[in-house]
PDB file of N, CA and C in Angstrom:
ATOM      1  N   UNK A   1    -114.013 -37.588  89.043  1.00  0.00           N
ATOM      2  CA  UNK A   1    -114.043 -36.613  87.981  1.00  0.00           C
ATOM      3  C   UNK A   1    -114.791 -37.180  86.789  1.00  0.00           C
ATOM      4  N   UNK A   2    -116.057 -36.223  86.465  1.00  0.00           N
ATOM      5  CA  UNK A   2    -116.721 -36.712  85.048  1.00  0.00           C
ATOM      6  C   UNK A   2    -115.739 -35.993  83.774  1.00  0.00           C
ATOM      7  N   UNK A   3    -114.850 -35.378  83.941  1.00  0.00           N
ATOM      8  CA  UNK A   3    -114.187 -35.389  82.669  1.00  0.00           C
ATOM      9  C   UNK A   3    -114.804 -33.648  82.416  1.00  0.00           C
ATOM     10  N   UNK A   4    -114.197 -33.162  81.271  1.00  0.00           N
ATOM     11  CA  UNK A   4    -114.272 -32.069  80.943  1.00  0.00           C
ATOM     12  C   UNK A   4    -115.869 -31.459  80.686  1.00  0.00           C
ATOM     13  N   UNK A   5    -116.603 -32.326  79.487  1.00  0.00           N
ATOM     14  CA  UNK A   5    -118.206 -32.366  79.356  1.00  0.00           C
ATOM     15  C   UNK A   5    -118.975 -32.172  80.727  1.00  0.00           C
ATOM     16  N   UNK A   6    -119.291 -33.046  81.557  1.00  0.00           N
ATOM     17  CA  UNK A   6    -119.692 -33.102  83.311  1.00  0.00           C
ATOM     18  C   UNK A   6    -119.471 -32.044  83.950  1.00  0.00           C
ATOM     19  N   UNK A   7    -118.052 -31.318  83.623  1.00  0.00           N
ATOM     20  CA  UNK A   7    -117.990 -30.003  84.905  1.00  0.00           C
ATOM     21  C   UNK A   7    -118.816 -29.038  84.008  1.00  0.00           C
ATOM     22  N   UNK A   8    -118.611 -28.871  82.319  1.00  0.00           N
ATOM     23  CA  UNK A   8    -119.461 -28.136  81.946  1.00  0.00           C
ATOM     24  C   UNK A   8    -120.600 -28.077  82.113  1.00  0.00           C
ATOM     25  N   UNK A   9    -121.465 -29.428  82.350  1.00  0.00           N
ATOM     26  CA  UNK A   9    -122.671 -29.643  82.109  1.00  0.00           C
ATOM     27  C   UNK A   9    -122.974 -29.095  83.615  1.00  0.00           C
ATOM     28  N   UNK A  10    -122.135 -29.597  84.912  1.00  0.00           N
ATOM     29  CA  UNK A  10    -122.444 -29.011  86.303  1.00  0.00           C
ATOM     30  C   UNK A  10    -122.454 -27.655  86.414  1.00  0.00           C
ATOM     31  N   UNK A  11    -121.845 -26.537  85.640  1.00  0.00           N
ATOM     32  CA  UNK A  11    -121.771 -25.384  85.611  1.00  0.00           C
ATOM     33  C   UNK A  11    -122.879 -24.810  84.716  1.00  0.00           C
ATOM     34  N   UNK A  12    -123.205 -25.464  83.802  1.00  0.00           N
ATOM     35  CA  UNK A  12    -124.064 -24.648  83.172  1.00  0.00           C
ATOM     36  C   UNK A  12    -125.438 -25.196  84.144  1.00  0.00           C
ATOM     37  N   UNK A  13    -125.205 -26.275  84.890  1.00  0.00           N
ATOM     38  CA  UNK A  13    -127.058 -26.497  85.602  1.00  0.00           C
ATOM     39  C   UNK A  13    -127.027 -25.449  86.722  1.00  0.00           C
ATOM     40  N   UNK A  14    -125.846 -25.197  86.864  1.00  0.00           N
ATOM     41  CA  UNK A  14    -125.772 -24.296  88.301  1.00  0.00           C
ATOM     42  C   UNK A  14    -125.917 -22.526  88.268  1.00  0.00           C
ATOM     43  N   UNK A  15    -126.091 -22.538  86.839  1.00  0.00           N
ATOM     44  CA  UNK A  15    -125.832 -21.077  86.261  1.00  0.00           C
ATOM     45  C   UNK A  15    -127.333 -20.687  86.423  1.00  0.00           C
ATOM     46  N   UNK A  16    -128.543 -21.789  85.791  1.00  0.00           N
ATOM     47  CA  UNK A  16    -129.954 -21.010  85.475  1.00  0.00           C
ATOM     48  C   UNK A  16    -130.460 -20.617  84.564  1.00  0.00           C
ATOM     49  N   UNK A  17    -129.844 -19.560  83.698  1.00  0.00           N
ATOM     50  CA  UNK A  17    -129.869 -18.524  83.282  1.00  0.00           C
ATOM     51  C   UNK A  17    -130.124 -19.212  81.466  1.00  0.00           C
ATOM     52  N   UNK A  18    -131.039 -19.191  80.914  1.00  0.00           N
ATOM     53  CA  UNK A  18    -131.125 -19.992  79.816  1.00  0.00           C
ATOM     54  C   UNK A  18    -130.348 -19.591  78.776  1.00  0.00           C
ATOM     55  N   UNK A  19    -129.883 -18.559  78.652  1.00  0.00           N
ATOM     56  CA  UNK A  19    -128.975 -17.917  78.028  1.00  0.00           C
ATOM     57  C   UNK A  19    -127.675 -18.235  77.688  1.00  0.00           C
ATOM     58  N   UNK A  20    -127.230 -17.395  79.278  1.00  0.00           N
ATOM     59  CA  UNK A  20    -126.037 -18.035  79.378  1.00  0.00           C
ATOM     60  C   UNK A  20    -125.974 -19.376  79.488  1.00  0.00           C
ATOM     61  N   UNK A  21    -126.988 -20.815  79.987  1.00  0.00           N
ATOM     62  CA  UNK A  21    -127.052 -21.782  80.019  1.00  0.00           C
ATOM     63  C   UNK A  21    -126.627 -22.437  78.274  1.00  0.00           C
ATOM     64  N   UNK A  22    -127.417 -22.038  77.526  1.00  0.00           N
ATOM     65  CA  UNK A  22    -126.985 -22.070  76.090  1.00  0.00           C
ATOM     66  C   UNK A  22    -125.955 -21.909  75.499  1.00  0.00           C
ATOM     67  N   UNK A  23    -125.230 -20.525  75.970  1.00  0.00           N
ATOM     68  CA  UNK A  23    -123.889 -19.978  75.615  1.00  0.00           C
ATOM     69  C   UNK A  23    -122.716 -21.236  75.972  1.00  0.00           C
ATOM     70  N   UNK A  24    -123.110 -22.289  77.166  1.00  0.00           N
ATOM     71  CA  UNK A  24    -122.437 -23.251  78.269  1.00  0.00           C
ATOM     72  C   UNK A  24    -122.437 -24.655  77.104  1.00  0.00           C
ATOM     73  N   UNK A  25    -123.561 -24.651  77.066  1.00  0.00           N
ATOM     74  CA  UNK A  25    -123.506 -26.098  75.872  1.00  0.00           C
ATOM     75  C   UNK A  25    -123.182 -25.841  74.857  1.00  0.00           C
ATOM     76  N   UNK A  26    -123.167 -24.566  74.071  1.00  0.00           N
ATOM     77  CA  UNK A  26    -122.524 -24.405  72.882  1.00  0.00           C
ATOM     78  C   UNK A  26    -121.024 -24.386  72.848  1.00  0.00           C
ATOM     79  N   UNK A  27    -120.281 -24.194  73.575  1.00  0.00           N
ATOM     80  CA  UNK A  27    -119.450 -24.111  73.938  1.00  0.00           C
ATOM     81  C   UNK A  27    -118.384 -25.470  74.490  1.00  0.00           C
ATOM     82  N   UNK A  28    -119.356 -26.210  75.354  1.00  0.00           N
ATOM     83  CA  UNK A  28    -119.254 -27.789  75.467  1.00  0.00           C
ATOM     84  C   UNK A  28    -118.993 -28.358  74.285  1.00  0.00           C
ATOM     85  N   UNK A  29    -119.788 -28.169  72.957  1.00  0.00           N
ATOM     86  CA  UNK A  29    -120.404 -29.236  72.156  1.00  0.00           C
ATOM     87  C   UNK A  29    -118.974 -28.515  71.188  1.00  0.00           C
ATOM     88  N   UNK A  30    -118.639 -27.224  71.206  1.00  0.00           N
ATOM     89  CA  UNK A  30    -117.420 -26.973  70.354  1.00  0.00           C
ATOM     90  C   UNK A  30    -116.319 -27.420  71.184  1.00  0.00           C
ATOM     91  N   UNK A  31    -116.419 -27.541  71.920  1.00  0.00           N
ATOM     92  CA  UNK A  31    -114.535 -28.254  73.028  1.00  0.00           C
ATOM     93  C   UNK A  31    -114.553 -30.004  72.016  1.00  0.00           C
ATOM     94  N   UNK A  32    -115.915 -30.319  72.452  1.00  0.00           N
ATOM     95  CA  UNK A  32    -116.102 -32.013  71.944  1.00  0.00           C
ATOM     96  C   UNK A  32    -115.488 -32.351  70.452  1.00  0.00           C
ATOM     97  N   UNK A  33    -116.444 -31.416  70.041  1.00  0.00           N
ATOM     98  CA  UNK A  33    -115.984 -31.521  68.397  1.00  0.00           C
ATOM     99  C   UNK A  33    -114.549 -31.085  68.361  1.00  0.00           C
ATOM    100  N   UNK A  34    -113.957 -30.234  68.573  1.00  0.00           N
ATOM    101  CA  UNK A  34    -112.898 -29.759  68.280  1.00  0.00           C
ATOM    102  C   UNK A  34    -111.729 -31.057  68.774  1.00  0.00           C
ATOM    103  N   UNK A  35    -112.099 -32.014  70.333  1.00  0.00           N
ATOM    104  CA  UNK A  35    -111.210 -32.738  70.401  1.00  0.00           C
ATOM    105  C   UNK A  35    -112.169 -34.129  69.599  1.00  0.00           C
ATOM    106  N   UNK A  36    -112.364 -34.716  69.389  1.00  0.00           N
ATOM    107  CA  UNK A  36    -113.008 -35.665  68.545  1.00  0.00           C
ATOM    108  C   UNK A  36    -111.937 -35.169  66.872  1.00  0.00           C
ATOM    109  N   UNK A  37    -112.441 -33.857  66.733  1.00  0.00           N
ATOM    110  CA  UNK A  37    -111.773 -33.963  65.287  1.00  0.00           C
ATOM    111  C   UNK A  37    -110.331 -34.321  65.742  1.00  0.00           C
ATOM    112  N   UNK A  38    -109.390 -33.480  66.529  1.00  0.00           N
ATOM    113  CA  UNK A  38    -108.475 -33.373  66.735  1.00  0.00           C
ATOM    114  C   UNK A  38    -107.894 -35.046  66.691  1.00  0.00           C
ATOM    115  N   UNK A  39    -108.220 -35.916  67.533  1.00  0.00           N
ATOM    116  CA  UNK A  39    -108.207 -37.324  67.803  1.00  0.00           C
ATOM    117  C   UNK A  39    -108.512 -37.968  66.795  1.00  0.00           C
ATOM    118  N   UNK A  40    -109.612 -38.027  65.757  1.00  0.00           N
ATOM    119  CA  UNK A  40    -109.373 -38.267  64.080  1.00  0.00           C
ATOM    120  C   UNK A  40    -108.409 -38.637  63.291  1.00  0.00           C
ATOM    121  N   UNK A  41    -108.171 -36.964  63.449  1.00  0.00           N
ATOM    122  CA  UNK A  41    -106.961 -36.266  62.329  1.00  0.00           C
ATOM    123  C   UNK A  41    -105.236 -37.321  62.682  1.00  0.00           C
ATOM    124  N   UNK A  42    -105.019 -37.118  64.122  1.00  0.00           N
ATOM    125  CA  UNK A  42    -103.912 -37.603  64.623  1.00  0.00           C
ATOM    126  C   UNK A  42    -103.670 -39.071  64.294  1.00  0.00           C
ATOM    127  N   UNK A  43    -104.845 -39.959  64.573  1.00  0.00           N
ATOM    128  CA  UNK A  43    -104.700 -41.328  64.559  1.00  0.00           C
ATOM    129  C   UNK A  43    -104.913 -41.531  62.840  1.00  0.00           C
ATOM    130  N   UNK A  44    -105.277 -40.712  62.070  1.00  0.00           N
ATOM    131  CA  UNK A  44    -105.775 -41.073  60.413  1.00  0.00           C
ATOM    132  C   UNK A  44    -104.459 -40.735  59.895  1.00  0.00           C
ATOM    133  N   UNK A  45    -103.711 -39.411  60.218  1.00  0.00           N
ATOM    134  CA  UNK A  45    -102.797 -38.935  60.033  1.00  0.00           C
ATOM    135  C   UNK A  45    -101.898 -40.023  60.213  1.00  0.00           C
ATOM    136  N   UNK A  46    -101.886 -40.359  61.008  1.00  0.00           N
ATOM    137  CA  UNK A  46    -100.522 -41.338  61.465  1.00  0.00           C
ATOM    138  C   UNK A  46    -100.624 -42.741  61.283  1.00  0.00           C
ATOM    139  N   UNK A  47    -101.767 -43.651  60.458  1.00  0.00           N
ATOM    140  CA  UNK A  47    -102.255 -44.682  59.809  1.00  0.00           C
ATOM    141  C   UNK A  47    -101.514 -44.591  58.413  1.00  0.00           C
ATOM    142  N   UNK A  48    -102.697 -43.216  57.608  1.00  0.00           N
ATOM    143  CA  UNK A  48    -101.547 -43.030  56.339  1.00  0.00           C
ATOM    144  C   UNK A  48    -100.707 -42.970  56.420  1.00  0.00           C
ATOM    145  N   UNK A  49     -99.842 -42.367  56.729  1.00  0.00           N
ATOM    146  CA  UNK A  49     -98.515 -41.579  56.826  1.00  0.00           C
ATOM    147  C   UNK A  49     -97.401 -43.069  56.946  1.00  0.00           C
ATOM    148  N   UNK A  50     -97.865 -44.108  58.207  1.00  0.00           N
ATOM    149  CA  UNK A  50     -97.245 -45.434  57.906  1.00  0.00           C
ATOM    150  C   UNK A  50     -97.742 -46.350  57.018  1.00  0.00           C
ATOM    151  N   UNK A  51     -98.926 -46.205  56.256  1.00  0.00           N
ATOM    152  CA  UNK A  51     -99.276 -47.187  55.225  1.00  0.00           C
ATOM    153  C   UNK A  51     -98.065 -46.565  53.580  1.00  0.00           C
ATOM    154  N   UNK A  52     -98.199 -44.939  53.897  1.00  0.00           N
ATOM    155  CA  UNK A  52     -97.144 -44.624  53.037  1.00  0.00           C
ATOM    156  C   UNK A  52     -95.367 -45.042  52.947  1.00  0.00           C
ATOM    157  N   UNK A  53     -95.439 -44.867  53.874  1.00  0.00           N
ATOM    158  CA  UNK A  53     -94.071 -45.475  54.000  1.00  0.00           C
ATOM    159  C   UNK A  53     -93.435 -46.655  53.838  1.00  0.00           C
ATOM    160  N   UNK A  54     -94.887 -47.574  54.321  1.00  0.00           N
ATOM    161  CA  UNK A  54     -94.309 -48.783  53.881  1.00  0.00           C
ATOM    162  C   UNK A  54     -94.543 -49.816  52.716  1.00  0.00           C
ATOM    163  N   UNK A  55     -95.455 -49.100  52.132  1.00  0.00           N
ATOM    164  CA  UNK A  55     -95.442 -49.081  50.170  1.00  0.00           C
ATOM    165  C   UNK A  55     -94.062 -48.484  49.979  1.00  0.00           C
ATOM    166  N   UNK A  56     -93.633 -47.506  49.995  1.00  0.00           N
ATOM    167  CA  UNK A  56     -92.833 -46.607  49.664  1.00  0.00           C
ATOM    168  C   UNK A  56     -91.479 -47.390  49.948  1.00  0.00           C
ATOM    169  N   UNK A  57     -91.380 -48.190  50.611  1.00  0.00           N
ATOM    170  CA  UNK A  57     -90.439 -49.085  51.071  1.00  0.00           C
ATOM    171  C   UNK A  57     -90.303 -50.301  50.191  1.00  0.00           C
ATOM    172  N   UNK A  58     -91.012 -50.740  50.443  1.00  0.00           N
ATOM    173  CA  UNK A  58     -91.783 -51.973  49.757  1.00  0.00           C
ATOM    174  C   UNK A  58     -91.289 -52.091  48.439  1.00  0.00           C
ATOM    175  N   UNK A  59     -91.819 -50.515  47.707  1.00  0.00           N
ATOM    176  CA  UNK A  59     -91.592 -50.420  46.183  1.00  0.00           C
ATOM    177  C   UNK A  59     -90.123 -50.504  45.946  1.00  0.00           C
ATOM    178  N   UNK A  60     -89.558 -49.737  46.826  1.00  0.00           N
ATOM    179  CA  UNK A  60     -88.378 -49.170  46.460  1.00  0.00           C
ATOM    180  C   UNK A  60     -87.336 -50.851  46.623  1.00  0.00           C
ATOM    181  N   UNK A  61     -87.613 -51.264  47.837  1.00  0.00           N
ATOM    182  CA  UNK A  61     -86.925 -52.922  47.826  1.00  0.00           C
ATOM    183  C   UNK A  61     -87.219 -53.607  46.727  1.00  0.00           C
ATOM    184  N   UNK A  62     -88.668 -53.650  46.107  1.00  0.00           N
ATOM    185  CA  UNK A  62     -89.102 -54.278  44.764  1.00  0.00           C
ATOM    186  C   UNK A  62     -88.155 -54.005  43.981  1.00  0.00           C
ATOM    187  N   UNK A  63     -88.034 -52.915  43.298  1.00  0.00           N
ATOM    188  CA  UNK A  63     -87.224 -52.310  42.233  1.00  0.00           C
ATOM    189  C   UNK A  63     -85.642 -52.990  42.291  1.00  0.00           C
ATOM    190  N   UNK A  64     -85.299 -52.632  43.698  1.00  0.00           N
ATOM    191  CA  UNK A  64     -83.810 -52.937  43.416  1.00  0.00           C
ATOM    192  C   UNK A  64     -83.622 -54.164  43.339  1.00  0.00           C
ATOM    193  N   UNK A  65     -84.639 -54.813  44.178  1.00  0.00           N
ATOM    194  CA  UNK A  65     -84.060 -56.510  43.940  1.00  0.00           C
ATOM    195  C   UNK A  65     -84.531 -56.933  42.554  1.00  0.00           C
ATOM    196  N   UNK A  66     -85.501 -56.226  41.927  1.00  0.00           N
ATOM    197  CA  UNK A  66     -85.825 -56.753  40.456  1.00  0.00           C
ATOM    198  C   UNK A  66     -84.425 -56.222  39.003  1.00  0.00           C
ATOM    199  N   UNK A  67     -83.801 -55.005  39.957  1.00  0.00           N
ATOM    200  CA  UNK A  67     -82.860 -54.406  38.763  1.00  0.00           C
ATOM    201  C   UNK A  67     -81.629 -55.243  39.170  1.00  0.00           C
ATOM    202  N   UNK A  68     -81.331 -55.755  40.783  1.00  0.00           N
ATOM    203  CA  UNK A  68     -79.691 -56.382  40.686  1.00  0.00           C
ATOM    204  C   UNK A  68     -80.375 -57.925  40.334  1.00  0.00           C
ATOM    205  N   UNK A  69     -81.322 -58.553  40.200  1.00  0.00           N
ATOM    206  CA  UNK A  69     -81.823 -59.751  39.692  1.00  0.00           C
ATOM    207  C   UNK A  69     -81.156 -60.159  38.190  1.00  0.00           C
ATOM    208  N   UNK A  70     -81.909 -58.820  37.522  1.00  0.00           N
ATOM    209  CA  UNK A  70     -81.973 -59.057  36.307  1.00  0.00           C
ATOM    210  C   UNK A  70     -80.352 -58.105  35.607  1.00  0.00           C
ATOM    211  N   UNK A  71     -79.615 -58.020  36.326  1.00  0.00           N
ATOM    212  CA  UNK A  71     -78.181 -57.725  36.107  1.00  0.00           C
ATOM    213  C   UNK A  71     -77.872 -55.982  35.765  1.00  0.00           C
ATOM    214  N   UNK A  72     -79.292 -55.418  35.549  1.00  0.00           N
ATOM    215  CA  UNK A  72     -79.250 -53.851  35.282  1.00  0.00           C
ATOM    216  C   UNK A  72     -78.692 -53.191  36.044  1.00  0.00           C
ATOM    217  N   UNK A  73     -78.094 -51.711  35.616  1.00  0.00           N
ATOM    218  CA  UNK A  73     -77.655 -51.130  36.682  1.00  0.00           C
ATOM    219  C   UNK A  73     -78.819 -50.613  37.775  1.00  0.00           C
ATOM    220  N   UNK A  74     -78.491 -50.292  38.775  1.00  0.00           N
ATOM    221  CA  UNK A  74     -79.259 -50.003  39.689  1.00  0.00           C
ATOM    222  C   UNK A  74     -79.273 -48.366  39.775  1.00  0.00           C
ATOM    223  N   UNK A  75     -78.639 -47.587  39.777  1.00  0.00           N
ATOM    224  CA  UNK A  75     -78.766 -46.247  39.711  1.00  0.00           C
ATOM    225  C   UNK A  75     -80.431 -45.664  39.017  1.00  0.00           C
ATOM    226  N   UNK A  76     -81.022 -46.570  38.328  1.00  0.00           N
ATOM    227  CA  UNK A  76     -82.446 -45.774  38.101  1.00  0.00           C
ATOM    228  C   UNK A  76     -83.161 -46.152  38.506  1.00  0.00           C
ATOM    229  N   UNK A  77     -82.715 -46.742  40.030  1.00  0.00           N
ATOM    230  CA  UNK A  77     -84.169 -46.788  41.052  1.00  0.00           C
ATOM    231  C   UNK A  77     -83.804 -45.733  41.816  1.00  0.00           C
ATOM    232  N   UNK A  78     -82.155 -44.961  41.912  1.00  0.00           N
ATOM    233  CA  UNK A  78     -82.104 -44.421  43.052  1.00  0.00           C
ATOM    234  C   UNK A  78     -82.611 -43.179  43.203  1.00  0.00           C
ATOM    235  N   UNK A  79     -83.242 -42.883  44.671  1.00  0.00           N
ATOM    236  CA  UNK A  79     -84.265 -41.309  44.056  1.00  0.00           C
ATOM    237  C   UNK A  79     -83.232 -40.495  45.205  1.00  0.00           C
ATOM    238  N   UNK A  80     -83.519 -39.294  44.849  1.00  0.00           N
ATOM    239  CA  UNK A  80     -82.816 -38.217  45.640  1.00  0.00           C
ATOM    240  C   UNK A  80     -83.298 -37.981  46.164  1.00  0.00           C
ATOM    241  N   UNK A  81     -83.683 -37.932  47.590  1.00  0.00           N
ATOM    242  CA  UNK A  81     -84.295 -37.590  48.476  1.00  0.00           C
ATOM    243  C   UNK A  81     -84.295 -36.348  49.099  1.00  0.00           C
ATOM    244  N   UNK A  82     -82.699 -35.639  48.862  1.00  0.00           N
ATOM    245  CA  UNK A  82     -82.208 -34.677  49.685  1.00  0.00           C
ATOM    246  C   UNK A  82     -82.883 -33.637  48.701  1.00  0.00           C
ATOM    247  N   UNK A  83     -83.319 -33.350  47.222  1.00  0.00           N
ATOM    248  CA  UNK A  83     -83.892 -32.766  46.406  1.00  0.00           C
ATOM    249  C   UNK A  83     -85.756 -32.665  46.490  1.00  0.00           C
ATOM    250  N   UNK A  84     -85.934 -33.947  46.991  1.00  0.00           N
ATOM    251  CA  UNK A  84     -87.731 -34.480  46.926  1.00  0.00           C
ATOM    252  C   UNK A  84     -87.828 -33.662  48.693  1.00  0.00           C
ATOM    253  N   UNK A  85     -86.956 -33.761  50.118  1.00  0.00           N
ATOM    254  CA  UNK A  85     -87.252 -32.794  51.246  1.00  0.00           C
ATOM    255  C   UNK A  85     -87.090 -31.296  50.284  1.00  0.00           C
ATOM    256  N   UNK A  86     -85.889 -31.434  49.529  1.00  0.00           N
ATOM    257  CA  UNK A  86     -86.179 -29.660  49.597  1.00  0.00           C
ATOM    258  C   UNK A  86     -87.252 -28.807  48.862  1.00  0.00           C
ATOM    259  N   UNK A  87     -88.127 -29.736  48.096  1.00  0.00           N
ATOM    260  CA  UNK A  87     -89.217 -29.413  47.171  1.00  0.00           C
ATOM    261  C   UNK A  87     -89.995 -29.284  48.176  1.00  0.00           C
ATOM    262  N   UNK A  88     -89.987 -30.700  49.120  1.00  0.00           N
ATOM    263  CA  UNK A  88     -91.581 -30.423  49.985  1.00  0.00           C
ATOM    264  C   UNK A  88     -91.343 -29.031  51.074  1.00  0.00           C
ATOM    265  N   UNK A  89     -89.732 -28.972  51.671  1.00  0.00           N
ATOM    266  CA  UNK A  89     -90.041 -28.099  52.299  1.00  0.00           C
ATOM    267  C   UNK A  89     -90.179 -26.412  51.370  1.00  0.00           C
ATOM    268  N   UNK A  90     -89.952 -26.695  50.351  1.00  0.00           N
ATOM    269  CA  UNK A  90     -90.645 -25.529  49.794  1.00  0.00           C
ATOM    270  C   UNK A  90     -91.404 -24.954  49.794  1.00  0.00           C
ATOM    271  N   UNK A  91     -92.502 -26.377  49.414  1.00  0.00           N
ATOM    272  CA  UNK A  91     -93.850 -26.161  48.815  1.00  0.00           C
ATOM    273  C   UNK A  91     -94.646 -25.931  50.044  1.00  0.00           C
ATOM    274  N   UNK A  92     -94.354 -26.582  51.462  1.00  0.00           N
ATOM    275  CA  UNK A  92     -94.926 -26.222  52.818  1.00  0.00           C
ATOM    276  C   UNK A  92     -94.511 -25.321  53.456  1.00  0.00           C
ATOM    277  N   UNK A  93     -93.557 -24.339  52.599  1.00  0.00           N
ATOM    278  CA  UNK A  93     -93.073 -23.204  53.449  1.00  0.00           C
ATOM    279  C   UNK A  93     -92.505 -23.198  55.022  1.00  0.00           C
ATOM    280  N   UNK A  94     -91.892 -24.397  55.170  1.00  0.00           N
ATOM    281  CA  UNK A  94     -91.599 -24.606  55.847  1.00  0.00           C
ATOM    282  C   UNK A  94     -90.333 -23.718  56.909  1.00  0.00           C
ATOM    283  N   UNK A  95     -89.489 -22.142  56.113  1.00  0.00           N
ATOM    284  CA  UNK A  95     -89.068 -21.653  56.623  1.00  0.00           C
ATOM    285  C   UNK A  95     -89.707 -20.447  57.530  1.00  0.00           C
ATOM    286  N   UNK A  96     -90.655 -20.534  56.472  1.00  0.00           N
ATOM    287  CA  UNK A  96     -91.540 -19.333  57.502  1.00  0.00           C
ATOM    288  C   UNK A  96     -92.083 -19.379  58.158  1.00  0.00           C
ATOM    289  N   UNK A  97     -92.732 -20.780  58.318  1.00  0.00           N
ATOM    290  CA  UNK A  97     -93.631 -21.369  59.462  1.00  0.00           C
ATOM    291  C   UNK A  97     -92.994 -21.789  60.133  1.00  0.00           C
ATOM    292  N   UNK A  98     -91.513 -22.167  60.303  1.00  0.00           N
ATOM    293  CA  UNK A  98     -90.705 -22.069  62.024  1.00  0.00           C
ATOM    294  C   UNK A  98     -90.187 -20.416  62.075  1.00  0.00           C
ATOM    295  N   UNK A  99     -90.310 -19.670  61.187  1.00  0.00           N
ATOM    296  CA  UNK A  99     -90.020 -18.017  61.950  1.00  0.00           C
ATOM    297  C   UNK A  99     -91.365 -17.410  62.564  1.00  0.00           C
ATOM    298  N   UNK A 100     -92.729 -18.266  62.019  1.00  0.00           N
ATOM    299  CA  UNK A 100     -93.507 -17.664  62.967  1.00  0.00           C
ATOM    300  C   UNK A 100     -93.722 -18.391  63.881  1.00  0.00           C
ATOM    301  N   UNK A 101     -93.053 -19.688  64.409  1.00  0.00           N
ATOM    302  CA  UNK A 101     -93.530 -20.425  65.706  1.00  0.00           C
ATOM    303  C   UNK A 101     -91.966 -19.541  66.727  1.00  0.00           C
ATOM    304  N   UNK A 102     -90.742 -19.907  66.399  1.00  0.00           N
ATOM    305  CA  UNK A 102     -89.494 -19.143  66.929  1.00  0.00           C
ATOM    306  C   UNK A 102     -90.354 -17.792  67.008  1.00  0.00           C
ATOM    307  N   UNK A 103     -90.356 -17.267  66.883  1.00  0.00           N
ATOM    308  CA  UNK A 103     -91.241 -15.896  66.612  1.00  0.00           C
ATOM    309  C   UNK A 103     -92.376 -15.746  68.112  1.00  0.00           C
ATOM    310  N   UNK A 104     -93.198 -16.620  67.728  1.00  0.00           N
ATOM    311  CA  UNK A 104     -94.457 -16.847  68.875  1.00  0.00           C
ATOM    312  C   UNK A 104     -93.826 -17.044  69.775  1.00  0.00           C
ATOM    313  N   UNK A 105     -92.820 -18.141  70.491  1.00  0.00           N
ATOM    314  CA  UNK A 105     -92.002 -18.401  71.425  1.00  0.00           C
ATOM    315  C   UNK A 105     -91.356 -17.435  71.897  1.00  0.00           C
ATOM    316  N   UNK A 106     -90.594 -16.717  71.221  1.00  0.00           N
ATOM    317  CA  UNK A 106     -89.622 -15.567  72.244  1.00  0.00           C
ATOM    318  C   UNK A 106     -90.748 -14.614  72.741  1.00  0.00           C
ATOM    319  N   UNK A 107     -91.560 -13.866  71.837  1.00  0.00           N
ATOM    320  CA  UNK A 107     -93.002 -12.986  72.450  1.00  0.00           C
ATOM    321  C   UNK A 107     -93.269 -13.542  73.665  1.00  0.00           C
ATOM    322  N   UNK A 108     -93.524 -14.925  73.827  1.00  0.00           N
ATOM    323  CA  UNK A 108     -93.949 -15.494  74.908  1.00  0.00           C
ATOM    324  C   UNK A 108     -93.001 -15.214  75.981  1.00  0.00           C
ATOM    325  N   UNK A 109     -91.824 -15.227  75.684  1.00  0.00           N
ATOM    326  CA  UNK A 109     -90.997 -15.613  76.993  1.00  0.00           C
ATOM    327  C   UNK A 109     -90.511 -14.033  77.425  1.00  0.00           C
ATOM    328  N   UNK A 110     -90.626 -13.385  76.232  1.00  0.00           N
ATOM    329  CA  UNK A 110     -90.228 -11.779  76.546  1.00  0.00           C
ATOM    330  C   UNK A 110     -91.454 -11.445  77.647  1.00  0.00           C
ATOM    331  N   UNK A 111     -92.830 -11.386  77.168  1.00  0.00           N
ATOM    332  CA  UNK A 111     -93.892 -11.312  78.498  1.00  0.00           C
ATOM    333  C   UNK A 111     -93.859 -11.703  79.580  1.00  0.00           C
ATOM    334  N   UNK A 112     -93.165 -13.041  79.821  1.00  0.00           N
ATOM    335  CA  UNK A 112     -92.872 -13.566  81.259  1.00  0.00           C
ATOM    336  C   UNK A 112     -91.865 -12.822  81.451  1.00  0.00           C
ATOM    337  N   UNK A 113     -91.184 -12.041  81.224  1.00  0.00           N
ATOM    338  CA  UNK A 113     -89.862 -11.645  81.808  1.00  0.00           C
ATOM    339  C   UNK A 113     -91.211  -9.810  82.269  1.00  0.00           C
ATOM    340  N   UNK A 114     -91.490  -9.639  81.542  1.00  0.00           N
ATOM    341  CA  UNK A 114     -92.442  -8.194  81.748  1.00  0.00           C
ATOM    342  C   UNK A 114     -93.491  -8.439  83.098  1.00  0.00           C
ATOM    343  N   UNK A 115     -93.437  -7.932  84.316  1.00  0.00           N
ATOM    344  CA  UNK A 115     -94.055  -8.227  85.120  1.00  0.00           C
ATOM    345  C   UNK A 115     -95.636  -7.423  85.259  1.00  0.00           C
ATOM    346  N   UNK A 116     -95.875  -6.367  84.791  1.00  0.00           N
ATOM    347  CA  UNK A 116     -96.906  -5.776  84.833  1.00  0.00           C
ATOM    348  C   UNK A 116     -98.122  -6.075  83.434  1.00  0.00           C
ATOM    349  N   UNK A 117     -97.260  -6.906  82.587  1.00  0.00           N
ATOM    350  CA  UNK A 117     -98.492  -7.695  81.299  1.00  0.00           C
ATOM    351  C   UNK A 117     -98.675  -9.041  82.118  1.00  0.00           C
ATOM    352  N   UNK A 118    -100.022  -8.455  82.005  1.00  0.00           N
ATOM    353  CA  UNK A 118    -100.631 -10.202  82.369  1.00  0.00           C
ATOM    354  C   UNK A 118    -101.127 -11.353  81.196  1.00  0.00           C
TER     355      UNK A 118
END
């Protein structure tokens, strides 16, 4: 198996048709890009996301060992977290965007139960 690109490229040599031959690589070259970005995003995504965390860690150990060091109370390093999720899931709308995935899902499964929608 040459992989996804190769069967395209075997189908579009087998087609002829310069057209549709065109329509075949354009089409190729958007699958590529689309997984290339996709593969990007995931591995960049998930680089930051642990470089954040572990500053975010980091800081937060800094602080406290610098406030019980120096004999201060410690309560004004402590952050609320359960307040900082409910902001973000605010701000990402995060209730409505699982009523439209729950949402997408049952549609789905209601059609499999419907035998004459294909």
């Amino acid at each position: 198996m040459a992989g996804l690109g190769g069967l395209l490229t075997g189908i579009a040599g087998a087609i002829g048709a310069s057209s549709v031959k065109d329509a075949a690589i354009q089409v190729a070259k958007f699958i590529a890009f689309k997984v290339i970005l996709t593969a990007l995003l995931v591995t960049g995504l998930a680089i930051v996301l642990n470089n954040f965390v572990i500053d975010f860690v980091t800081d937060f150990i800094s602080q406290a060992a610098t406030s019980l060091s120096d004999g201060t109370t410690f309560q004004s390093s402590v952050f609320q977290l359960q307040n900082i999720g409910a902001y973000l899931g605010n701000i990402l709308m995060l209730k409505e965007s699982m009523a439209v995935v729950i949402s997408g899902i049952s549609i789905g499964a209601v059609r499999k139960f419907i035998p004459f929608i294909g």
